[in-house]
C-alpha atoms as a PDB file:
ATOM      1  CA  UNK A   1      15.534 -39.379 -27.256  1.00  0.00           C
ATOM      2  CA  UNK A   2      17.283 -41.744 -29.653  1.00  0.00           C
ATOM      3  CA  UNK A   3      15.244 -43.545 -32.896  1.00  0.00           C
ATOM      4  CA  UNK A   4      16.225 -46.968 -33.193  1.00  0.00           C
ATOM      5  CA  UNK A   5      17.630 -47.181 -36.895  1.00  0.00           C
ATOM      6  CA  UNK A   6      15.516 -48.876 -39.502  1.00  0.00           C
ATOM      7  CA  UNK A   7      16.857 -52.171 -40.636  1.00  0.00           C
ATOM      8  CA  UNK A   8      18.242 -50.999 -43.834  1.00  0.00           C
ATOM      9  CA  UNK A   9      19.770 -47.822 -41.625  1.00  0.00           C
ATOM     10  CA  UNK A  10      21.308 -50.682 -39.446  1.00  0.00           C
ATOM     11  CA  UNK A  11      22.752 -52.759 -42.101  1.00  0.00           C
ATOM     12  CA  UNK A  12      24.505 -49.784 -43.080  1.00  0.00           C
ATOM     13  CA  UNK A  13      25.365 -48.086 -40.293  1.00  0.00           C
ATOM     14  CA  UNK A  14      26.850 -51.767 -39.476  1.00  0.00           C
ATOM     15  CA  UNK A  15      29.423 -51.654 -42.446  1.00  0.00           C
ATOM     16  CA  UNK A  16      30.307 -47.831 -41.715  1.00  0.00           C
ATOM     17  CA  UNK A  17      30.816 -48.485 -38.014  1.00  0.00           C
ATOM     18  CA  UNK A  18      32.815 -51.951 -39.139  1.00  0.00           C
ATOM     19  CA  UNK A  19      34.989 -50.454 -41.462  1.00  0.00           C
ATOM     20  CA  UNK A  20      35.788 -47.225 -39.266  1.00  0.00           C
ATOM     21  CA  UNK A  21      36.979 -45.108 -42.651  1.00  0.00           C
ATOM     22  CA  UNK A  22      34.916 -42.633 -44.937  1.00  0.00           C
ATOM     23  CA  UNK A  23      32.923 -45.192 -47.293  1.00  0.00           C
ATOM     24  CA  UNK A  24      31.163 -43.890 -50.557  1.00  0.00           C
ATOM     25  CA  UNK A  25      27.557 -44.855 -51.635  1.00  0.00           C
ATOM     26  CA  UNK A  26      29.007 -47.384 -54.302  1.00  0.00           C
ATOM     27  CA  UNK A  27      31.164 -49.284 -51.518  1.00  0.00           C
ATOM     28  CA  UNK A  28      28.090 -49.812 -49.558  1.00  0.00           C
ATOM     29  CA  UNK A  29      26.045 -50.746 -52.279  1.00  0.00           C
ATOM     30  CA  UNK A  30      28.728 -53.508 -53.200  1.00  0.00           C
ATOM     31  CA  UNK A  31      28.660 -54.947 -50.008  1.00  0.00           C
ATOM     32  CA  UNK A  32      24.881 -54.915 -49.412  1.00  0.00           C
ATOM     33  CA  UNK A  33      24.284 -56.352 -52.988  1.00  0.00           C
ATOM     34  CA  UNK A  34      25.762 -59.757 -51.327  1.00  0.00           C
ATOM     35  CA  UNK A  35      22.839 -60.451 -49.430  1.00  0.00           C
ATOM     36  CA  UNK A  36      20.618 -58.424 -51.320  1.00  0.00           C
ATOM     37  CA  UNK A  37      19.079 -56.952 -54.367  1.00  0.00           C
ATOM     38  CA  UNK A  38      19.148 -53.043 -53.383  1.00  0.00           C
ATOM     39  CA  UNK A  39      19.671 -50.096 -55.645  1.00  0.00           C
ATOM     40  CA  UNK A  40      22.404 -47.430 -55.890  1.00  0.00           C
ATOM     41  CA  UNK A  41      19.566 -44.588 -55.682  1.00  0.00           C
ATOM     42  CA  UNK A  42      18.483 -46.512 -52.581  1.00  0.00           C
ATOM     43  CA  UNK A  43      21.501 -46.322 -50.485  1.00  0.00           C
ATOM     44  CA  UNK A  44      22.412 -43.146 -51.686  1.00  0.00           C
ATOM     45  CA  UNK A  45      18.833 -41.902 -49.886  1.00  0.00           C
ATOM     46  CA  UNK A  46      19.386 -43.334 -46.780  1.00  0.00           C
ATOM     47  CA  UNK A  47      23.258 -42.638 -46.530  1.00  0.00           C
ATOM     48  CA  UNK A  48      21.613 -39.328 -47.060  1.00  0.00           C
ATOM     49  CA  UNK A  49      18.938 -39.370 -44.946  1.00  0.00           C
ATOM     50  CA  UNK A  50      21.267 -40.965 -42.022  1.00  0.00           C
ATOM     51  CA  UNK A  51      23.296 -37.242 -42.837  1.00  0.00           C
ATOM     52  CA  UNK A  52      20.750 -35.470 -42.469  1.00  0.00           C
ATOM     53  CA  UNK A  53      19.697 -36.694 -38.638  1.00  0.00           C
ATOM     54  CA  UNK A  54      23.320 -36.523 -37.659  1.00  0.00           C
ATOM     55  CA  UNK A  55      24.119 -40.131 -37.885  1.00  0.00           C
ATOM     56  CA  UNK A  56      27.080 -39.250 -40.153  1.00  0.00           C
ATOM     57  CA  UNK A  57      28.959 -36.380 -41.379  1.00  0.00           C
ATOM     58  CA  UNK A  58      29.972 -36.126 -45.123  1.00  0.00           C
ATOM     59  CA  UNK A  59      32.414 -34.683 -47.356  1.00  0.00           C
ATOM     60  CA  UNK A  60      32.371 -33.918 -51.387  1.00  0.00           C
ATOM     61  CA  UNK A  61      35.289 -36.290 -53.028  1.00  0.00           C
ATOM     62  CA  UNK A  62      34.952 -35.687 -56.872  1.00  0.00           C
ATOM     63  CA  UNK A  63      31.428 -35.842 -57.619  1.00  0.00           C
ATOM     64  CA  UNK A  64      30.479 -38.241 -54.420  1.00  0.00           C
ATOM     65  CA  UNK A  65      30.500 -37.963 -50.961  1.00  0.00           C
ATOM     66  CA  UNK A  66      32.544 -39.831 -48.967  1.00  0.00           C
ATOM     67  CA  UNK A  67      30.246 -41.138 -45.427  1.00  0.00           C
ATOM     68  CA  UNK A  68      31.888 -41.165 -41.600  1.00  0.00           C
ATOM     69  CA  UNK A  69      29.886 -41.880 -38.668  1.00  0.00           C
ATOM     70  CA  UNK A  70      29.712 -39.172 -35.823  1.00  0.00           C
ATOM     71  CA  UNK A  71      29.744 -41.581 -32.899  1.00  0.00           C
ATOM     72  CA  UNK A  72      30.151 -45.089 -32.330  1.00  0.00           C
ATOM     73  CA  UNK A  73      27.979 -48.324 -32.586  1.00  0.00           C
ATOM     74  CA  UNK A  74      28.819 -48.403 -28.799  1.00  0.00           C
ATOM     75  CA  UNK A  75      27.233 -44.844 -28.156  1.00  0.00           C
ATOM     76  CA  UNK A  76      24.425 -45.332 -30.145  1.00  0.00           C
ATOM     77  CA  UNK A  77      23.515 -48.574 -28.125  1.00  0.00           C
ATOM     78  CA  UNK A  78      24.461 -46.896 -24.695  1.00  0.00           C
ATOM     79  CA  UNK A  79      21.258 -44.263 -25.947  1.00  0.00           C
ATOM     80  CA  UNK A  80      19.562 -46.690 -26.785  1.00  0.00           C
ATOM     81  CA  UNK A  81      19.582 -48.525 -23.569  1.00  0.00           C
ATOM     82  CA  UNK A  82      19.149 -44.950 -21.441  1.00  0.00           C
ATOM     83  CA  UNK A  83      16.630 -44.576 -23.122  1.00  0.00           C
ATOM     84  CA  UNK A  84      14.698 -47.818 -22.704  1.00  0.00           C
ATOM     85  CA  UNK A  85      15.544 -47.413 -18.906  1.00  0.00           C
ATOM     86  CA  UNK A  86      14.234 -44.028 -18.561  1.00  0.00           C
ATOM     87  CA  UNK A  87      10.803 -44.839 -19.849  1.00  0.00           C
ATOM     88  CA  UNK A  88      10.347 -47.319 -16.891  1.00  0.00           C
ATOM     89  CA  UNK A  89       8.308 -45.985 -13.195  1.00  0.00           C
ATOM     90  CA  UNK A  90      10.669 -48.094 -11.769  1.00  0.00           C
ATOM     91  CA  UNK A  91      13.905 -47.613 -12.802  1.00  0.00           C
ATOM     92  CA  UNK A  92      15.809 -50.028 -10.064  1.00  0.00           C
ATOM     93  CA  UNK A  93      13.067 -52.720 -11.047  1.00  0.00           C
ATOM     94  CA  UNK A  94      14.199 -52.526 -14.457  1.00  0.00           C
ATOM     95  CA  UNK A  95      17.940 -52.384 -14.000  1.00  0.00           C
ATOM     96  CA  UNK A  96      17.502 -55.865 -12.090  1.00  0.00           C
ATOM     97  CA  UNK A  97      15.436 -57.536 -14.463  1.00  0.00           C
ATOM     98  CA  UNK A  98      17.647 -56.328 -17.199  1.00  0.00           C
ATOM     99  CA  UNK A  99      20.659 -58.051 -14.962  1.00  0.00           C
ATOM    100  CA  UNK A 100      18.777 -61.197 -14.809  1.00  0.00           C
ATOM    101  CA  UNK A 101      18.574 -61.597 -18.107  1.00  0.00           C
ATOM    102  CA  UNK A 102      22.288 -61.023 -18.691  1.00  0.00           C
ATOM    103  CA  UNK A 103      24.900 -63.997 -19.107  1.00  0.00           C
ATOM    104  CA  UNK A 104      27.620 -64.393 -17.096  1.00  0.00           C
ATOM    105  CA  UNK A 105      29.822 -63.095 -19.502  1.00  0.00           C
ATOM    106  CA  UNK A 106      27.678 -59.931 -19.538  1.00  0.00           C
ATOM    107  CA  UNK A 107      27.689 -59.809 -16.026  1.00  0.00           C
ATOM    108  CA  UNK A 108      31.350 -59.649 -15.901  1.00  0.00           C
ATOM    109  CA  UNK A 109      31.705 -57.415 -18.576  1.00  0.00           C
ATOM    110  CA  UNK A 110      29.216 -55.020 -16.751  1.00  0.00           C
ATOM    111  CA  UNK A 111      31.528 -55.451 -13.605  1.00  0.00           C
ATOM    112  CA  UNK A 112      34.485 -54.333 -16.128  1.00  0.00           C
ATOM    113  CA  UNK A 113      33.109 -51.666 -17.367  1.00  0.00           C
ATOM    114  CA  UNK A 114      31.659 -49.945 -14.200  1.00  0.00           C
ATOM    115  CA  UNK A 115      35.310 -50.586 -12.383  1.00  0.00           C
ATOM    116  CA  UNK A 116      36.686 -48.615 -15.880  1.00  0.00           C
ATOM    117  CA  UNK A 117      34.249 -45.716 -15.579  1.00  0.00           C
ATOM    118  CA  UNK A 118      35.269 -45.880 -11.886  1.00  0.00           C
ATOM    119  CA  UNK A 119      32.046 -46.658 -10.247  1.00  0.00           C
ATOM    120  CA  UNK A 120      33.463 -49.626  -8.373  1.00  0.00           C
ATOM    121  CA  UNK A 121      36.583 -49.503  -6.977  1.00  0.00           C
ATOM    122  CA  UNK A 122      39.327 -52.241  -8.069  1.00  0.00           C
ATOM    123  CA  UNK A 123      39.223 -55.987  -6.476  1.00  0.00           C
ATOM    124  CA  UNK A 124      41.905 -55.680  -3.943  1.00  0.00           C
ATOM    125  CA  UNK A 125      44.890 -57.917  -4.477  1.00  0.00           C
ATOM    126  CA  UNK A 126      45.302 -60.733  -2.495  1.00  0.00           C
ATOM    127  CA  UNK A 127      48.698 -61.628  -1.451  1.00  0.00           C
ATOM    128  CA  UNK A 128      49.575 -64.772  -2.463  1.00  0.00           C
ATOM    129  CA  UNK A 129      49.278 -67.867   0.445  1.00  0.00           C
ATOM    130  CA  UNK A 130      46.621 -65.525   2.217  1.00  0.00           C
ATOM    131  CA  UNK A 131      43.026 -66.018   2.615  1.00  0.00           C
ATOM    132  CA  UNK A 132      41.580 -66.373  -0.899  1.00  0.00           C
ATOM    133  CA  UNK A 133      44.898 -66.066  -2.604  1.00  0.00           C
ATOM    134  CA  UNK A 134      46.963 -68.853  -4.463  1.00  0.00           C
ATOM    135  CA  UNK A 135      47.047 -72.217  -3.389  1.00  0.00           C
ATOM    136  CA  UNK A 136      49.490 -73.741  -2.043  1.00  0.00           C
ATOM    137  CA  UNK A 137      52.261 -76.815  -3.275  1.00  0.00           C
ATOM    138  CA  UNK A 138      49.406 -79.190  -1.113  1.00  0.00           C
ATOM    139  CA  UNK A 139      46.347 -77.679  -3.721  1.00  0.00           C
ATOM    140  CA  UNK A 140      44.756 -76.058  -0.384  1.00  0.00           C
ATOM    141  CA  UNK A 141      43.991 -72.533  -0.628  1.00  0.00           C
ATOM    142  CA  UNK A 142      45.395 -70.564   2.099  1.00  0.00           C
ATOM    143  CA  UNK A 143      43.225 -69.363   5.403  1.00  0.00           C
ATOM    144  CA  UNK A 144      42.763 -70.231   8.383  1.00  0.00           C
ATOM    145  CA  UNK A 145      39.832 -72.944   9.288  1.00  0.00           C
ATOM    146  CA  UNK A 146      36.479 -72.454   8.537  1.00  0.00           C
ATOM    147  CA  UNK A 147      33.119 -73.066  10.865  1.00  0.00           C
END
Protein backbone atom coordinates (compact mmCIF):
# COMPACT_ATOMS: atom_id res chain seq x y z
CA UNK A 1 0.00 0.00 0.00
CA UNK A 2 1.15 3.46 -1.06
CA UNK A 3 1.25 6.70 1.66
CA UNK A 4 0.03 9.66 0.06
CA UNK A 5 3.06 12.19 0.43
CA UNK A 6 2.77 14.96 2.96
CA UNK A 7 2.36 18.35 1.46
CA UNK A 8 5.82 19.48 1.98
CA UNK A 9 6.90 15.74 0.52
CA UNK A 10 4.65 16.78 -2.51
CA UNK A 11 5.98 20.15 -3.11
CA UNK A 12 9.16 18.53 -3.42
CA UNK A 13 8.71 15.56 -4.95
CA UNK A 14 6.87 18.08 -7.54
CA UNK A 15 10.19 19.99 -8.41
CA UNK A 16 12.29 16.60 -8.50
CA UNK A 17 9.74 14.89 -10.74
CA UNK A 18 9.57 18.47 -12.86
CA UNK A 19 13.03 18.86 -13.31
CA UNK A 20 13.79 15.04 -14.14
CA UNK A 21 17.80 15.52 -13.12
CA UNK A 22 19.64 14.81 -9.70
CA UNK A 23 18.76 18.11 -7.61
CA UNK A 24 20.74 18.94 -4.32
CA UNK A 25 19.09 20.09 -0.99
CA UNK A 26 20.17 23.82 -1.71
CA UNK A 27 18.37 23.78 -5.29
CA UNK A 28 15.23 22.77 -3.65
CA UNK A 29 15.47 25.01 -0.93
CA UNK A 30 15.89 27.96 -3.55
CA UNK A 31 12.95 27.14 -5.27
CA UNK A 32 10.67 26.47 -2.28
CA UNK A 33 11.92 29.74 -0.56
CA UNK A 34 9.68 31.52 -3.44
CA UNK A 35 6.56 30.70 -1.95
CA UNK A 36 7.81 30.08 1.32
CA UNK A 37 9.86 30.66 4.37
CA UNK A 38 11.42 26.98 4.89
CA UNK A 39 14.82 26.07 6.20
CA UNK A 40 17.85 24.32 4.65
CA UNK A 41 17.86 21.74 7.73
CA UNK A 42 14.20 21.29 6.79
CA UNK A 43 14.45 20.09 3.33
CA UNK A 44 17.47 18.38 3.89
CA UNK A 45 15.17 16.03 6.50
CA UNK A 46 12.60 15.31 4.28
CA UNK A 47 14.79 14.90 1.02
CA UNK A 48 16.15 12.49 3.53
CA UNK A 49 13.38 11.03 4.88
CA UNK A 50 11.74 10.68 1.18
CA UNK A 51 15.38 8.40 0.76
CA UNK A 52 14.84 6.58 3.24
CA UNK A 53 11.10 5.13 2.14
CA UNK A 54 12.38 4.67 -1.36
CA UNK A 55 10.92 7.72 -2.88
CA UNK A 56 14.41 8.63 -4.20
CA UNK A 57 17.76 7.25 -4.53
CA UNK A 58 20.88 9.41 -3.68
CA UNK A 59 24.39 9.82 -4.42
CA UNK A 60 27.45 11.67 -2.41
CA UNK A 61 28.69 14.76 -4.80
CA UNK A 62 31.39 16.60 -2.66
CA UNK A 63 30.01 16.91 0.65
CA UNK A 64 26.09 16.78 -0.56
CA UNK A 65 23.97 14.46 -2.03
CA UNK A 66 22.65 14.87 -5.15
CA UNK A 67 18.43 13.57 -5.08
CA UNK A 68 16.73 11.38 -8.19
CA UNK A 69 13.38 10.01 -7.94
CA UNK A 70 12.93 6.13 -8.35
CA UNK A 71 9.68 6.25 -10.29
CA UNK A 72 7.56 8.70 -11.80
CA UNK A 73 4.82 11.25 -10.66
CA UNK A 74 2.71 9.06 -13.07
CA UNK A 75 3.47 5.74 -11.07
CA UNK A 76 3.08 7.13 -7.91
CA UNK A 77 -0.51 8.39 -8.85
CA UNK A 78 -1.36 5.04 -10.75
CA UNK A 79 -0.69 3.49 -6.76
CA UNK A 80 -2.35 5.79 -5.56
CA UNK A 81 -5.47 5.28 -7.47
CA UNK A 82 -5.10 1.12 -7.11
CA UNK A 83 -5.06 1.66 -4.11
CA UNK A 84 -8.12 3.82 -3.47
CA UNK A 85 -9.97 1.25 -5.77
CA UNK A 86 -8.97 -1.73 -3.92
CA UNK A 87 -10.31 -0.56 -0.62
CA UNK A 88 -13.87 -0.44 -2.17
CA UNK A 89 -16.60 -3.90 -1.70
CA UNK A 90 -17.52 -2.93 -4.91
CA UNK A 91 -14.93 -2.44 -7.11
CA UNK A 92 -17.12 -2.05 -10.58
CA UNK A 93 -19.36 0.46 -8.48
CA UNK A 94 -16.43 2.47 -7.90
CA UNK A 95 -14.76 2.36 -11.28
CA UNK A 96 -18.18 3.91 -12.65
CA UNK A 97 -18.59 6.52 -10.26
CA UNK A 98 -15.00 7.40 -10.64
CA UNK A 99 -15.90 7.63 -14.66
CA UNK A 100 -18.71 9.87 -13.92
CA UNK A 101 -16.86 12.19 -12.40
CA UNK A 102 -14.28 12.37 -15.18
CA UNK A 103 -14.34 15.17 -18.01
CA UNK A 104 -14.51 14.46 -21.34
CA UNK A 105 -11.09 15.07 -21.84
CA UNK A 106 -10.39 12.43 -19.16
CA UNK A 107 -12.63 10.19 -20.69
CA UNK A 108 -10.77 10.27 -23.85
CA UNK A 109 -7.58 10.16 -22.39
CA UNK A 110 -8.71 6.97 -20.44
CA UNK A 111 -9.85 5.57 -23.92
CA UNK A 112 -6.07 6.45 -25.06
CA UNK A 113 -4.47 4.99 -22.64
CA UNK A 114 -6.33 1.60 -22.35
CA UNK A 115 -6.03 1.27 -26.46
CA UNK A 116 -1.94 1.95 -25.58
CA UNK A 117 -1.75 -0.71 -22.87
CA UNK A 118 -3.76 -2.75 -25.42
CA UNK A 119 -6.90 -3.38 -23.58
CA UNK A 120 -9.07 -2.07 -26.39
CA UNK A 121 -8.35 -2.79 -29.65
CA UNK A 122 -7.76 0.25 -32.24
CA UNK A 123 -10.95 2.22 -33.82
CA UNK A 124 -11.09 0.64 -37.16
CA UNK A 125 -10.48 2.96 -40.07
CA UNK A 126 -13.14 4.00 -42.03
CA UNK A 127 -12.61 4.33 -45.64
CA UNK A 128 -13.25 7.49 -46.76
CA UNK A 129 -17.04 8.14 -48.59
CA UNK A 130 -18.25 5.01 -46.48
CA UNK A 131 -20.60 4.89 -43.70
CA UNK A 132 -19.22 7.20 -41.00
CA UNK A 133 -16.25 8.25 -43.01
CA UNK A 134 -15.53 11.73 -44.69
CA UNK A 135 -18.07 13.74 -46.11
CA UNK A 136 -18.57 14.31 -49.19
CA UNK A 137 -18.07 17.69 -51.83
CA UNK A 138 -22.26 18.03 -50.94
CA UNK A 139 -21.25 18.20 -46.77
CA UNK A 140 -23.34 14.77 -46.46
CA UNK A 141 -21.61 12.08 -44.78
CA UNK A 142 -21.60 8.97 -46.68
CA UNK A 143 -24.20 5.84 -45.96
CA UNK A 144 -26.88 4.68 -47.11
CA UNK A 145 -30.47 6.04 -45.69
CA UNK A 146 -31.40 5.86 -42.35
CA UNK A 147 -34.97 4.67 -40.65
Amino acid sequence: MVRQLGELENDIMTRVWQWNRPVTVREVLQDLQSERDIAYTTVMTVLDKLYRKGWLRREQAGRAYRYEPVSSREAYTAALMNDAWATSDNPAAALVHFFGLMSPEQREALRDALRVAAVLPAEPERPEGGPGGAESDTGETGGGPTR
